[in-house]
N, C-alpha and C. Protein backbone atom coordinates (compact mmCIF):
# COMPACT_ATOMS: atom_id res chain seq x y z
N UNK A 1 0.82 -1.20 0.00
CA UNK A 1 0.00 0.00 0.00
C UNK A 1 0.85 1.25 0.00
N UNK A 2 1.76 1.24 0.70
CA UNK A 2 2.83 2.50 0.90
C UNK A 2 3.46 2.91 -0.19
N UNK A 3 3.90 1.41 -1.12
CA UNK A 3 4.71 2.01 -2.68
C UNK A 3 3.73 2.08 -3.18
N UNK A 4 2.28 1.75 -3.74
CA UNK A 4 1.31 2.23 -4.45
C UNK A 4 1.05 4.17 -4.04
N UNK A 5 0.96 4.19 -2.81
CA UNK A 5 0.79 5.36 -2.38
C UNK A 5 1.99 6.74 -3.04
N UNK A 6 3.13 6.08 -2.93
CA UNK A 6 4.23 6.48 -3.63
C UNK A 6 4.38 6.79 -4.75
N UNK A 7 4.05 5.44 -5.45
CA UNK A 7 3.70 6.50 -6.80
C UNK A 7 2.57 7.04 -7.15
N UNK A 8 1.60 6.89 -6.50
CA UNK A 8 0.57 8.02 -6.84
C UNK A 8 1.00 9.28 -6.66
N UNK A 9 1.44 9.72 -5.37
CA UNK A 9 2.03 10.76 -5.36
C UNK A 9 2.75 11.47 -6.51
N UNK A 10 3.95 10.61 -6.83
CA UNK A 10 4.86 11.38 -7.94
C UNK A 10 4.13 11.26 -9.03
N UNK A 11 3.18 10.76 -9.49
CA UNK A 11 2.41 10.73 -10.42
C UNK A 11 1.54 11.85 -10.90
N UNK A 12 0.94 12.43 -9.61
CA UNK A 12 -0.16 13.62 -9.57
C UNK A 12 1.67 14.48 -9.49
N UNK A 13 2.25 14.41 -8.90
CA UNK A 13 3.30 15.58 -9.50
C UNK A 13 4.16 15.81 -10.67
N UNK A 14 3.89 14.49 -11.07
CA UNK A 14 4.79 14.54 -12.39
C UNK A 14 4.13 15.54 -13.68
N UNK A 15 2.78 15.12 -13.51
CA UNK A 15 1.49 15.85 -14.08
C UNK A 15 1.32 16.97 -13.80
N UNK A 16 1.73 17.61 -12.82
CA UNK A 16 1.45 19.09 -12.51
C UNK A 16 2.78 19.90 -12.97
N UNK A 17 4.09 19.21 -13.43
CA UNK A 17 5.08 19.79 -13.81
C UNK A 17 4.31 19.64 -15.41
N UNK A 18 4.29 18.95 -15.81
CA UNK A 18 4.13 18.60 -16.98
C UNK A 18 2.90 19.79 -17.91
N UNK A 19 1.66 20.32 -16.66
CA UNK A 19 0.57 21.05 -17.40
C UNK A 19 1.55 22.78 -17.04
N UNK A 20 1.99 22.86 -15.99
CA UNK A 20 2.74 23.47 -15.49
C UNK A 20 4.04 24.56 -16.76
N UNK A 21 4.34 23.35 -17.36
CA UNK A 21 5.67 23.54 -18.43
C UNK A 21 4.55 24.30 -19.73
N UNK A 22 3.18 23.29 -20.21
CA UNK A 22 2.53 23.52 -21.02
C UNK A 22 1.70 25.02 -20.83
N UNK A 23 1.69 25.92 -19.64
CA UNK A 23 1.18 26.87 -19.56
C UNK A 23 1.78 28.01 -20.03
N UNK A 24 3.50 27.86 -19.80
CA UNK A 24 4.33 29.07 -19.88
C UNK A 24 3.86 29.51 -21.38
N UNK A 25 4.14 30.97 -20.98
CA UNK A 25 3.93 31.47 -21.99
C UNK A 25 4.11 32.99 -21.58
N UNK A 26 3.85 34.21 -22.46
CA UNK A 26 3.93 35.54 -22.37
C UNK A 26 4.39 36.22 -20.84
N UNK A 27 3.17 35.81 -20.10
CA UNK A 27 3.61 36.54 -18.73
C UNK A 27 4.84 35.96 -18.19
N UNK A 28 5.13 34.39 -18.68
CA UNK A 28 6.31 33.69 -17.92
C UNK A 28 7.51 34.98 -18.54
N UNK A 29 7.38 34.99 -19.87
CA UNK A 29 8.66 35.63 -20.23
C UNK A 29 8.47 37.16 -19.75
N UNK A 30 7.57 38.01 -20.03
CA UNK A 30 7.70 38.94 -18.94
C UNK A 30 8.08 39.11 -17.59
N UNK A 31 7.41 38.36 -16.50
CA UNK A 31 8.36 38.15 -15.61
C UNK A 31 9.72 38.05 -15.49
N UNK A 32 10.32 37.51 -16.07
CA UNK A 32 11.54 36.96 -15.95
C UNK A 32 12.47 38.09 -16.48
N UNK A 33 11.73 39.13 -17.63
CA UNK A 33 12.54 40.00 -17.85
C UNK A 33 12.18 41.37 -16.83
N UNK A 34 11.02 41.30 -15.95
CA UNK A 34 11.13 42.34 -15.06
C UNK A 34 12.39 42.06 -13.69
N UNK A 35 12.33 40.34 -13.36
CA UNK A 35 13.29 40.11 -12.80
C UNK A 35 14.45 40.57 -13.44
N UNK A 36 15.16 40.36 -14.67
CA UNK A 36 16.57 39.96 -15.03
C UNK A 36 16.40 42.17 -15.09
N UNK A 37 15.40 43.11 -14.95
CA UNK A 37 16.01 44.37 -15.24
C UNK A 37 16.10 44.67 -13.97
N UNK A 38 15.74 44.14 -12.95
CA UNK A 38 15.74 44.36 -11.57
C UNK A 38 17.13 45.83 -11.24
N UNK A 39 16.94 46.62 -10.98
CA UNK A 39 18.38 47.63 -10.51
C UNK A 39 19.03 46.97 -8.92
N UNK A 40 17.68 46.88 -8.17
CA UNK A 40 18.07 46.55 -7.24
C UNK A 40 18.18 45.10 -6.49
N UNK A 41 17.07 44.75 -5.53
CA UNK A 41 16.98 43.44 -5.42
C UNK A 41 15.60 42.95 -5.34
N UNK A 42 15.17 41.66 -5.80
CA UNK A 42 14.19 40.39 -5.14
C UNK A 42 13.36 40.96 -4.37
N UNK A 43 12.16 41.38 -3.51
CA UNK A 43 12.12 40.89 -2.53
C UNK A 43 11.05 40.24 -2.91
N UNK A 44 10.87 38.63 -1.67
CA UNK A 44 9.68 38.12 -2.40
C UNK A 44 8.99 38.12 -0.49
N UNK A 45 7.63 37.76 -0.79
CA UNK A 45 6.83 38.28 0.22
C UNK A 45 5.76 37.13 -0.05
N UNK A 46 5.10 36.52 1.49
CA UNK A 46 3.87 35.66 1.21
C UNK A 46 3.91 35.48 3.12
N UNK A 47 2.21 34.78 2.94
CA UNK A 47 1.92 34.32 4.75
C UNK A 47 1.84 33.15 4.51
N UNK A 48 1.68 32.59 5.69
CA UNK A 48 1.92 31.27 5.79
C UNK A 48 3.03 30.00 5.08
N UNK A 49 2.35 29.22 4.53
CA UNK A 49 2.82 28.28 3.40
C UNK A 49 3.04 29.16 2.46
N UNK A 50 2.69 29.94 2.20
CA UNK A 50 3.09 31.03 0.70
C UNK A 50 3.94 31.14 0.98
N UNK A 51 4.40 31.73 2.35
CA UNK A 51 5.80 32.64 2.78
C UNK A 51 7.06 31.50 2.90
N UNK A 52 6.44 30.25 3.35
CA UNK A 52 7.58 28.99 3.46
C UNK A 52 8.22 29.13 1.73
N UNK A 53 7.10 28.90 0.77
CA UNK A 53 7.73 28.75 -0.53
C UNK A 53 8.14 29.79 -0.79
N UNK A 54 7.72 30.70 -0.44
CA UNK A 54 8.40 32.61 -0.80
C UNK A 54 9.93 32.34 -0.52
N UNK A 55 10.34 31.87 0.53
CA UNK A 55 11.47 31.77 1.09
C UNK A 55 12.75 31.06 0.28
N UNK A 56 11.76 29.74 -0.36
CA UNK A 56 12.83 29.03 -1.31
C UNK A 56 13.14 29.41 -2.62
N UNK A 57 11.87 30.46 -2.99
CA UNK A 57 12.53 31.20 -3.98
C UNK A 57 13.38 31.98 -4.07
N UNK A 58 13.29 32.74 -2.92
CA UNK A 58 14.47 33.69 -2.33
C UNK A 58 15.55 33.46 -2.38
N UNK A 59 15.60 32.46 -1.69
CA UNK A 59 17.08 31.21 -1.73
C UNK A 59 17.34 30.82 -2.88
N UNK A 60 16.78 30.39 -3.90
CA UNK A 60 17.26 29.79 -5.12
C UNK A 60 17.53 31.37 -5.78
N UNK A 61 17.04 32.24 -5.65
CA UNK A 61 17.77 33.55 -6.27
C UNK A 61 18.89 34.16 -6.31
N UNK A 62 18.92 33.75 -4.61
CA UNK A 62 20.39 34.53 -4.19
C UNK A 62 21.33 33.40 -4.66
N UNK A 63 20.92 32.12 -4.64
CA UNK A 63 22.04 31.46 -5.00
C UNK A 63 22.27 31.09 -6.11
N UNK A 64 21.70 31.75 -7.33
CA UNK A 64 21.82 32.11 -8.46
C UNK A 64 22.23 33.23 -9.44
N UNK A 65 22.46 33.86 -8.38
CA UNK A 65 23.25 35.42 -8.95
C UNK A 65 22.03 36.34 -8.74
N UNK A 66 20.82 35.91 -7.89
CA UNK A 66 19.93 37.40 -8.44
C UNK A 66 19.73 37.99 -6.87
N UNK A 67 20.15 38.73 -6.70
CA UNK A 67 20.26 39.46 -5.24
C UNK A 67 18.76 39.60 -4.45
N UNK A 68 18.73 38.95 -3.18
CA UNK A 68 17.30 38.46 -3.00
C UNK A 68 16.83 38.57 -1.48
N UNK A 69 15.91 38.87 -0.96
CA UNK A 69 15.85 38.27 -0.02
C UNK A 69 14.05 38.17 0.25
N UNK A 70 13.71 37.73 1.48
CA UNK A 70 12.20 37.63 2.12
C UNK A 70 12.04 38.40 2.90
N UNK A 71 10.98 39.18 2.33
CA UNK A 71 10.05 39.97 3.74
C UNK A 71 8.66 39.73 4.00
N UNK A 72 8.58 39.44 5.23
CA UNK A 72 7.49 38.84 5.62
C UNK A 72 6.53 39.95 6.02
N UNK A 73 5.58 40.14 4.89
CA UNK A 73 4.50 41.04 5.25
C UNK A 73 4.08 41.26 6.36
N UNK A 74 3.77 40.56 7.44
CA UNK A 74 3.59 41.03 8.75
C UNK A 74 4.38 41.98 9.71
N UNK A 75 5.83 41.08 9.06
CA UNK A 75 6.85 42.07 10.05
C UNK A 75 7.16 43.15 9.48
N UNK A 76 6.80 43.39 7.89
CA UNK A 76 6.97 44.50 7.46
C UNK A 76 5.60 45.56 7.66
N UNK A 77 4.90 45.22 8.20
CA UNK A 77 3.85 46.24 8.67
C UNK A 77 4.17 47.13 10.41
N UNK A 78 5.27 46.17 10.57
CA UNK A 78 5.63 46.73 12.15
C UNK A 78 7.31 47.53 11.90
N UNK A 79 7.71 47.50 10.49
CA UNK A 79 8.58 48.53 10.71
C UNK A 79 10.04 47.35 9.86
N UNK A 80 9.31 46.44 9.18
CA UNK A 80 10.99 46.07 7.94
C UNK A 80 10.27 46.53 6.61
N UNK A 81 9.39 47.42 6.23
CA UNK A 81 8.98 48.24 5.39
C UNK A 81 10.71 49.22 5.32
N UNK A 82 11.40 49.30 6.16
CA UNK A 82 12.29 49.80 5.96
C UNK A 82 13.64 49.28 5.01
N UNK A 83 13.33 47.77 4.78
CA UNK A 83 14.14 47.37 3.99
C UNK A 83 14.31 47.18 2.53
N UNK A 84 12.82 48.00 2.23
CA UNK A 84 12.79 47.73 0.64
C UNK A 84 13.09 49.37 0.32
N UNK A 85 13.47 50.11 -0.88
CA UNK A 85 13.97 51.28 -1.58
C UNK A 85 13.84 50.68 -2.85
N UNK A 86 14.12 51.97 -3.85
CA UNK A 86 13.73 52.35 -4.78
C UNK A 86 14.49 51.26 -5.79
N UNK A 87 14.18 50.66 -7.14
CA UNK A 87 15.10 50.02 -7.55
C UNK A 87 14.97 48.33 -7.07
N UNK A 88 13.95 48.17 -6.44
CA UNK A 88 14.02 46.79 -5.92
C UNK A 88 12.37 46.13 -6.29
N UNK A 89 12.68 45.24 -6.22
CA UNK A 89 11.09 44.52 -7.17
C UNK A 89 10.59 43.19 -5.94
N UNK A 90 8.93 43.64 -6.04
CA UNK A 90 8.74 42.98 -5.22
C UNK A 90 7.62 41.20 -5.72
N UNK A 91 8.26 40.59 -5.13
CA UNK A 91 7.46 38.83 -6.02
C UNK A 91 6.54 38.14 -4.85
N UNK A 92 5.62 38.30 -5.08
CA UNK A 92 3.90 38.17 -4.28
C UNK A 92 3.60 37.08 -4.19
N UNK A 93 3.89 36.34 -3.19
CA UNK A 93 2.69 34.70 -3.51
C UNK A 93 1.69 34.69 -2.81
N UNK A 94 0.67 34.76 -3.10
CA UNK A 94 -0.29 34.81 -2.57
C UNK A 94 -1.62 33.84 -3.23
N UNK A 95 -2.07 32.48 -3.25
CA UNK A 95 -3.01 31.80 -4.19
C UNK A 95 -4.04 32.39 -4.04
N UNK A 96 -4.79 32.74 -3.21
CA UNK A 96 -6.03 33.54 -3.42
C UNK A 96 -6.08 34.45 -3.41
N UNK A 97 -4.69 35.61 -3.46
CA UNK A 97 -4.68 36.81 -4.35
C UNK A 97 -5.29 38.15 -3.79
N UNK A 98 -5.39 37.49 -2.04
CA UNK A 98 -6.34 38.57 -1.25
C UNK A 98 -5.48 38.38 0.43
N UNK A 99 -4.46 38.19 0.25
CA UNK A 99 -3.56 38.60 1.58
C UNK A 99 -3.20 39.57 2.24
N UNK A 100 -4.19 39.95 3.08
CA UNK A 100 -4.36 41.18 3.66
C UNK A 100 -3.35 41.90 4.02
N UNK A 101 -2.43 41.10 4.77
CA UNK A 101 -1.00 41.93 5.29
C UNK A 101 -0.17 42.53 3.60
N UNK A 102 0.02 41.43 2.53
CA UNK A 102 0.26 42.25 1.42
C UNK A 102 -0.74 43.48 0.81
N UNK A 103 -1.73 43.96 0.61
CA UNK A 103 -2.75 44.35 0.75
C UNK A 103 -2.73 45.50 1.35
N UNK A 104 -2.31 45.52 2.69
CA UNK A 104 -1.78 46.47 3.35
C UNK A 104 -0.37 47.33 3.12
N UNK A 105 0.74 46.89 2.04
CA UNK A 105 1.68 47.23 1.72
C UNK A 105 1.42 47.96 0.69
N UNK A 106 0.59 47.78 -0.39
CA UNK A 106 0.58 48.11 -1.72
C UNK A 106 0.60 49.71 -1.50
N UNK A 107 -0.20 50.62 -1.41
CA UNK A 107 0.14 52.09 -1.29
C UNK A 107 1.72 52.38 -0.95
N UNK A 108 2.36 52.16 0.19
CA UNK A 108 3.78 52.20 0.09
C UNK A 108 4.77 51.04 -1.06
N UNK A 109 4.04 50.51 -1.56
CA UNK A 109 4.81 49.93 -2.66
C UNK A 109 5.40 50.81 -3.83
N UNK A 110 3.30 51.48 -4.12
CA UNK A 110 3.47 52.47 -4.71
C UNK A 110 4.22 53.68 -4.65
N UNK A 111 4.11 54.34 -3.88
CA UNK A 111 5.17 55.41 -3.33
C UNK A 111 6.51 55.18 -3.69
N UNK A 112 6.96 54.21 -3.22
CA UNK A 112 8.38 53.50 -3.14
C UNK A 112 9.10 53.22 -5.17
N UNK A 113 7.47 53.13 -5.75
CA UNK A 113 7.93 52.69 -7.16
C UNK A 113 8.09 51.41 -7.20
N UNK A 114 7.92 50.60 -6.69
CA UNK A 114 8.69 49.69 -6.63
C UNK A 114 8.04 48.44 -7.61
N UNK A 115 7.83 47.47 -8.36
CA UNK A 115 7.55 46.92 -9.23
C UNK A 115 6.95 45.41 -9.16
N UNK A 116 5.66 44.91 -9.60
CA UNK A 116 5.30 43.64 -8.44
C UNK A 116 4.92 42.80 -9.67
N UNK A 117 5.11 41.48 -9.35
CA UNK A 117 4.79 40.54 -9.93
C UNK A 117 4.28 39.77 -9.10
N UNK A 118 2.99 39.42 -8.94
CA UNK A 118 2.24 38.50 -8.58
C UNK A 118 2.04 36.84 -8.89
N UNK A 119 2.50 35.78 -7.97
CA UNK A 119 2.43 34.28 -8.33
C UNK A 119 0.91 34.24 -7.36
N UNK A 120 0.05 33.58 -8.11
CA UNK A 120 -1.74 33.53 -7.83
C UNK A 120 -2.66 32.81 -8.58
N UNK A 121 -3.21 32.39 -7.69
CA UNK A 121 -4.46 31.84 -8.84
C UNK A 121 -5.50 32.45 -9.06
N UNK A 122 -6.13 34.00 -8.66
CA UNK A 122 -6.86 34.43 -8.74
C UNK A 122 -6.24 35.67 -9.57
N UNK A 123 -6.61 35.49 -10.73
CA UNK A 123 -6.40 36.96 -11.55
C UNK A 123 -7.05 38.60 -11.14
N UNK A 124 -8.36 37.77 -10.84
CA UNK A 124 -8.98 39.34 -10.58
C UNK A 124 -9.04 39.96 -9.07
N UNK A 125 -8.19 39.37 -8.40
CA UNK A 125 -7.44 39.57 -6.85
C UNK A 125 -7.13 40.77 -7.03
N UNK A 126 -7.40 41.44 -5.45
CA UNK A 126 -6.60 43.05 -5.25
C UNK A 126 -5.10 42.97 -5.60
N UNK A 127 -4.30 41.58 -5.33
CA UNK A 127 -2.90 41.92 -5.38
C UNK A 127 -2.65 41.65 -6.80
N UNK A 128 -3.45 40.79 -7.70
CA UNK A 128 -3.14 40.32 -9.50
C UNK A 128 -3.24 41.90 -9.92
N UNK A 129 -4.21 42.31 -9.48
CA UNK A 129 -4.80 43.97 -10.15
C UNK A 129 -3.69 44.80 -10.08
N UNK A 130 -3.25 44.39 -8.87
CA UNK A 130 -2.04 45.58 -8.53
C UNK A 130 -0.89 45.27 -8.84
N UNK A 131 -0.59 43.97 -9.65
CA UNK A 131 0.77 43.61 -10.21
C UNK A 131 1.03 43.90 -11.39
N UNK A 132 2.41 44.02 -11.85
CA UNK A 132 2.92 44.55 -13.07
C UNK A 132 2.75 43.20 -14.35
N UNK A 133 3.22 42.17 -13.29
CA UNK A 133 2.77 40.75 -14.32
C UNK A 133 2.34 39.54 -13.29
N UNK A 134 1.32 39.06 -13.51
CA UNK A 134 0.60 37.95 -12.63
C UNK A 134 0.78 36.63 -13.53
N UNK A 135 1.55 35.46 -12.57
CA UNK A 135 1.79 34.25 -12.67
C UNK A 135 0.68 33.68 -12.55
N UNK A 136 -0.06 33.18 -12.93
CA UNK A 136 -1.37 31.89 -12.87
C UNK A 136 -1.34 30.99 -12.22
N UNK A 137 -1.54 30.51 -11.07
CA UNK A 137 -1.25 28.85 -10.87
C UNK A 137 -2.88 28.38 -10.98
N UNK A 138 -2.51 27.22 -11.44
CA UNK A 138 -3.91 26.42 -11.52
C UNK A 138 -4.52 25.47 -10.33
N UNK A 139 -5.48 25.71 -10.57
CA UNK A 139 -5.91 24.82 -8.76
C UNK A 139 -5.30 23.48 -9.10
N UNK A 140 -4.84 21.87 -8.25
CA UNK A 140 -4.97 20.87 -8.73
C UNK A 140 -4.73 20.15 -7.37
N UNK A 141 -5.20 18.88 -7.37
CA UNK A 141 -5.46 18.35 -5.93
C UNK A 141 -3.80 17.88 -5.68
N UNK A 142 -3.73 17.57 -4.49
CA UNK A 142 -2.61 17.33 -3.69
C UNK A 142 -2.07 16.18 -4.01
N UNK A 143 -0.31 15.80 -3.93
CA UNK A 143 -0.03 14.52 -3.82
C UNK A 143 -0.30 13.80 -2.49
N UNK A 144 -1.19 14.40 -0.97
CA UNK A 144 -1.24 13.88 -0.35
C UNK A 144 -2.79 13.35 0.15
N UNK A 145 -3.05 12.67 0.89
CA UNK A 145 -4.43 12.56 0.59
C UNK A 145 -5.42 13.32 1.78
N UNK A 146 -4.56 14.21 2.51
CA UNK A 146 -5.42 14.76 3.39
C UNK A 146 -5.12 16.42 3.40
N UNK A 147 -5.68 17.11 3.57
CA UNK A 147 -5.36 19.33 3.14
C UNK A 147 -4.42 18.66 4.73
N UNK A 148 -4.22 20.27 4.88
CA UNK A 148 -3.09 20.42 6.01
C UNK A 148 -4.13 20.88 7.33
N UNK A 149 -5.42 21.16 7.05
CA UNK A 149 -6.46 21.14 8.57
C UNK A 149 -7.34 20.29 8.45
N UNK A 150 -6.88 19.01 8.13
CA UNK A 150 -8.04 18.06 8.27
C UNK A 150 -9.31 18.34 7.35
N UNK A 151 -9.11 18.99 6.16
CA UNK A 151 -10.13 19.19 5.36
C UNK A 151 -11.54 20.40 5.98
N UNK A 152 -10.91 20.97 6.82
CA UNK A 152 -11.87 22.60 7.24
C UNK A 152 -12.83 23.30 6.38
N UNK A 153 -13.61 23.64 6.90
CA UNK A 153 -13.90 24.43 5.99
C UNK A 153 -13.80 25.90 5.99
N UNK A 154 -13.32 26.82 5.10
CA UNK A 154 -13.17 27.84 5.22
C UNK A 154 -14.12 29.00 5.53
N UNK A 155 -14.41 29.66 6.45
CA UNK A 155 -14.84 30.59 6.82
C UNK A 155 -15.95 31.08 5.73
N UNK A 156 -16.91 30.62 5.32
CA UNK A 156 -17.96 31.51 4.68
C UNK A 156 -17.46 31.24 2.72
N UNK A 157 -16.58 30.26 2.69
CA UNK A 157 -15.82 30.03 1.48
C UNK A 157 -16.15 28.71 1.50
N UNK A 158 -17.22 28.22 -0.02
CA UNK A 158 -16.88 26.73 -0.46
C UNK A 158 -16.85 25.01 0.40
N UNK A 159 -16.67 24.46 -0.29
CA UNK A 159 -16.28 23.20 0.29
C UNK A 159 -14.76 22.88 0.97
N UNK A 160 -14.78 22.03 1.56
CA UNK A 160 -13.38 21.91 2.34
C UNK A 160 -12.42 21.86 1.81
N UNK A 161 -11.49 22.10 2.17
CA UNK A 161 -9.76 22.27 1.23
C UNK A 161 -9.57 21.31 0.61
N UNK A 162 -9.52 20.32 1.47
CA UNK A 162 -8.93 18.80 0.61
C UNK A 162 -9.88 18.68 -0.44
N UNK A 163 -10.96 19.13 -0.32
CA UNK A 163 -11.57 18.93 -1.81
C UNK A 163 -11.69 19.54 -2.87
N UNK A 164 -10.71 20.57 -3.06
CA UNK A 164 -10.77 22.33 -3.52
C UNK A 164 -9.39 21.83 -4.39
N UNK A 165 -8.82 22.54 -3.51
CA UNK A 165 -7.07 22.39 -3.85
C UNK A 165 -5.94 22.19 -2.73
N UNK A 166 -4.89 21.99 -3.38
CA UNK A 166 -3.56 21.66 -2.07
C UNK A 166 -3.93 22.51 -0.87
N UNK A 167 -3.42 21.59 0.14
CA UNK A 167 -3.51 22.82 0.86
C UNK A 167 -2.44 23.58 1.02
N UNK A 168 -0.85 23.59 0.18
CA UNK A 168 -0.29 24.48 0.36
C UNK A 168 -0.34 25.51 -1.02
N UNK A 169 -1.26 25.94 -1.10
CA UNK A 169 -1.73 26.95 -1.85
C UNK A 169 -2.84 28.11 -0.94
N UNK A 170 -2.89 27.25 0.43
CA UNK A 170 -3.79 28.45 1.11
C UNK A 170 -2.24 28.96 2.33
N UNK A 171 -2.67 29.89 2.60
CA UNK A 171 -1.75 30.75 3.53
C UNK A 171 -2.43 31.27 5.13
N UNK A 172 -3.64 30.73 5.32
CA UNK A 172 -4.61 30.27 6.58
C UNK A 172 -5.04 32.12 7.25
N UNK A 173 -5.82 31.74 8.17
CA UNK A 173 -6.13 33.33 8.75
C UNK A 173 -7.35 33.98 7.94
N UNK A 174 -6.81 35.02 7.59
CA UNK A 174 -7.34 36.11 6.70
C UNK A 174 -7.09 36.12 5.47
N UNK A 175 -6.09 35.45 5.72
CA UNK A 175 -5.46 35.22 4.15
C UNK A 175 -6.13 35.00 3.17
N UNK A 176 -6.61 33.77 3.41
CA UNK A 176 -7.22 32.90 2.51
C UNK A 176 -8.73 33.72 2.30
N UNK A 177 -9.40 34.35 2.51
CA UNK A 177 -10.37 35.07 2.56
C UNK A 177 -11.50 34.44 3.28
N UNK A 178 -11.07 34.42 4.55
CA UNK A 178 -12.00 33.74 5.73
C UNK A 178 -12.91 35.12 5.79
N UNK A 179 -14.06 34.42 6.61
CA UNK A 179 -15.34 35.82 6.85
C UNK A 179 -14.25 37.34 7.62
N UNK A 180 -14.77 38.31 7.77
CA UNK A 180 -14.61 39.36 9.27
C UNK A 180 -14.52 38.48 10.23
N UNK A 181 -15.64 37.72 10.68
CA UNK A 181 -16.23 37.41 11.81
C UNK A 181 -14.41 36.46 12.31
N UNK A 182 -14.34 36.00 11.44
CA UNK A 182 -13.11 34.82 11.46
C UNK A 182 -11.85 35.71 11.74
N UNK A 183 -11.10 36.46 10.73
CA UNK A 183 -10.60 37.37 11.14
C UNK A 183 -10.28 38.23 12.45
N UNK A 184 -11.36 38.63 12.80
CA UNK A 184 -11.67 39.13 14.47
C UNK A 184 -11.23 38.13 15.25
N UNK A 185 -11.93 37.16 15.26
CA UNK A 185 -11.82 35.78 16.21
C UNK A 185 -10.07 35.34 15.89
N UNK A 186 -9.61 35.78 14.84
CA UNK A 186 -7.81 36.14 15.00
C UNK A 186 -7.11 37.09 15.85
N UNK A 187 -8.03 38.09 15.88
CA UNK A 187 -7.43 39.11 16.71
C UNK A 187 -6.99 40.06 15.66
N UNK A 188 -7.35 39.73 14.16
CA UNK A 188 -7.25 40.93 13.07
C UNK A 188 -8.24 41.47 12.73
N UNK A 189 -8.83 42.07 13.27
CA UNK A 189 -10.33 43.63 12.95
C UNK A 189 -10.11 44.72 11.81
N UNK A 190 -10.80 45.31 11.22
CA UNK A 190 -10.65 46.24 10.30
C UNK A 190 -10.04 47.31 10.77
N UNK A 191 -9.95 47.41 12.45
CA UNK A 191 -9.14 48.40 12.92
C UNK A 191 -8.17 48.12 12.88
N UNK A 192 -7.49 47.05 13.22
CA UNK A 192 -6.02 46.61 13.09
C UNK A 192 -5.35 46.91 11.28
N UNK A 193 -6.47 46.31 10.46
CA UNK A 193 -5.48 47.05 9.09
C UNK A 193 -5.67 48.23 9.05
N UNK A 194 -6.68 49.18 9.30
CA UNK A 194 -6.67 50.74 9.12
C UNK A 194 -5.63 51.18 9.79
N UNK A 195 -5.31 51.01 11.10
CA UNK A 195 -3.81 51.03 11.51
C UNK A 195 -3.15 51.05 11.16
N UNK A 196 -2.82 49.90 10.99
CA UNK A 196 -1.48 48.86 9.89
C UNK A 196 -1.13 50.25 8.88
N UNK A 197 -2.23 50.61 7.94
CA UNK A 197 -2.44 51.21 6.45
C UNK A 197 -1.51 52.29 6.68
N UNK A 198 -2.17 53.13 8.07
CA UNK A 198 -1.93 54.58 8.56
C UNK A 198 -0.42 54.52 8.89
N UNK A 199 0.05 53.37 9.32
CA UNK A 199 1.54 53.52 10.12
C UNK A 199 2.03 53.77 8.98
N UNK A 200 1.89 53.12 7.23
CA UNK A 200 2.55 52.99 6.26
C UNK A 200 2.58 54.05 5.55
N UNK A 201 1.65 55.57 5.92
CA UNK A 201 1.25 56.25 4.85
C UNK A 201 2.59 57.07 4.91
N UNK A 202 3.39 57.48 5.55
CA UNK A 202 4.43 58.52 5.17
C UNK A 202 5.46 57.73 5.03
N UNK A 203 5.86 56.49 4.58
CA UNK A 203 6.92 55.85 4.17
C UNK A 203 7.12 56.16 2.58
N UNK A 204 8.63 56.86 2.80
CA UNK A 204 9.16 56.85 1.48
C UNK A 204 10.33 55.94 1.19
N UNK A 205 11.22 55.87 0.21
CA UNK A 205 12.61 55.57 0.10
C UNK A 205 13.14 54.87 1.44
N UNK A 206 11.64 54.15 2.07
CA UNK A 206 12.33 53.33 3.29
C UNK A 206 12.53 54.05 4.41
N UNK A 207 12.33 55.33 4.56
CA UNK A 207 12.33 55.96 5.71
C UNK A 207 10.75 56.67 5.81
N UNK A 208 10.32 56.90 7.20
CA UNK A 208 9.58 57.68 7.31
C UNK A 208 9.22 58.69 7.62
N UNK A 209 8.48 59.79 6.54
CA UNK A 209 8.72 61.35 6.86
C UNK A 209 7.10 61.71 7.01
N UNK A 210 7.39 62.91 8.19
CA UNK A 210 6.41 63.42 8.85
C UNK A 210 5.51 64.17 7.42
């Protein structure tokens, strides 16, 4: 049962490289040339599981010649907003394309100039809208046979994960576009991002002026 299980697995992945390869096209090569004009550096940004894979892209950048690093939208709402400047490009993972803590960055993105490419499966997402070029991913079920919360259901969203898509394509919380009510019951309220928004509004060039 375990080697049957085995290759099922690499099977449903072999297949997802495979539709994966068959998608590239236009935006792939755009991307890649907003990366390769980059002046400055990488930064790539995501919550949860987004932010785990955010991370290995990061890593495979820097250790590829493309100067890189991760900022984690959260901590950049409390003040590593200071580490991005002008000249530096920012790479979004976000699958449902509605990650509030990114979300909360975009106005100082803007300000900053700074240049976004969005990896998502939702095109018509606040963060796809607000990107310079949006990566597509396609929903497709997991090589494993259970989501990562026991098949939950999301907050006022659909049928349960495991029956949707991977579950590392959701980034959990707010993220994923759970109700208010859910949100709150996080301890994240609409006051907490109006906050968040306000701390960000006089950030320029990474510093903040009165």
């Amino acid at each position: 049962m375990s080697l049957e299980t085995g290759r099922r697995v690499l099977r449903i992945e072999a297949q997802a490289l495979e539709e994966a390869m068959a998608r590239l096209g236009g935006a792939f090569e755009r991307a890649v040339e907003v990366l390769f004009e980059c002046q400055g550096r990488v930064a790539v940004t995501g919550m949860g599981k987004s932010g785990i894979v955010g991370r290995k892209i990061s890593a495979t950048l820097s250790s590829t010649g493309t100067p890189s690093f991760f900022l984690h939208p959260a901590e950049a709402l409390h003040g590593d907003l200071g580490m991005l400047a002008r000249g530096d490009i920012m790479l979004a993972v976000s699958y449902g394309g509605e990650t509030r803590e990114i979300i909360a960055l975009l106005d100082a993105l803007k300000r900053l100039e700074i240049r976004m490419v969005a990896l998502t499966g939702n095109l018509k997402s606040t963060i796809a809208l607000a990107s310079e070029v949006v990566l597509l991913l396609e929903p497709r079920p997991d090589g494993q046979h259970y989501g990562g919360d026991g098949g939950r259901r999301c907050a006022g969203r659909g049928p349960p994960r495991k029956a949707r898509f991977s579950s590392r394509r959701f980034c959990g919380a707010a993220s994923c576009g759970e109700s208010r009510e859910a949100a709150a019951a996080g301890g994240k309220t609409d006051a907490y991002w109006r906050e968040a928004a306000s701390r960000l509004a006089g950030y320029t060039d990474g510093r903040r002026v009165s």
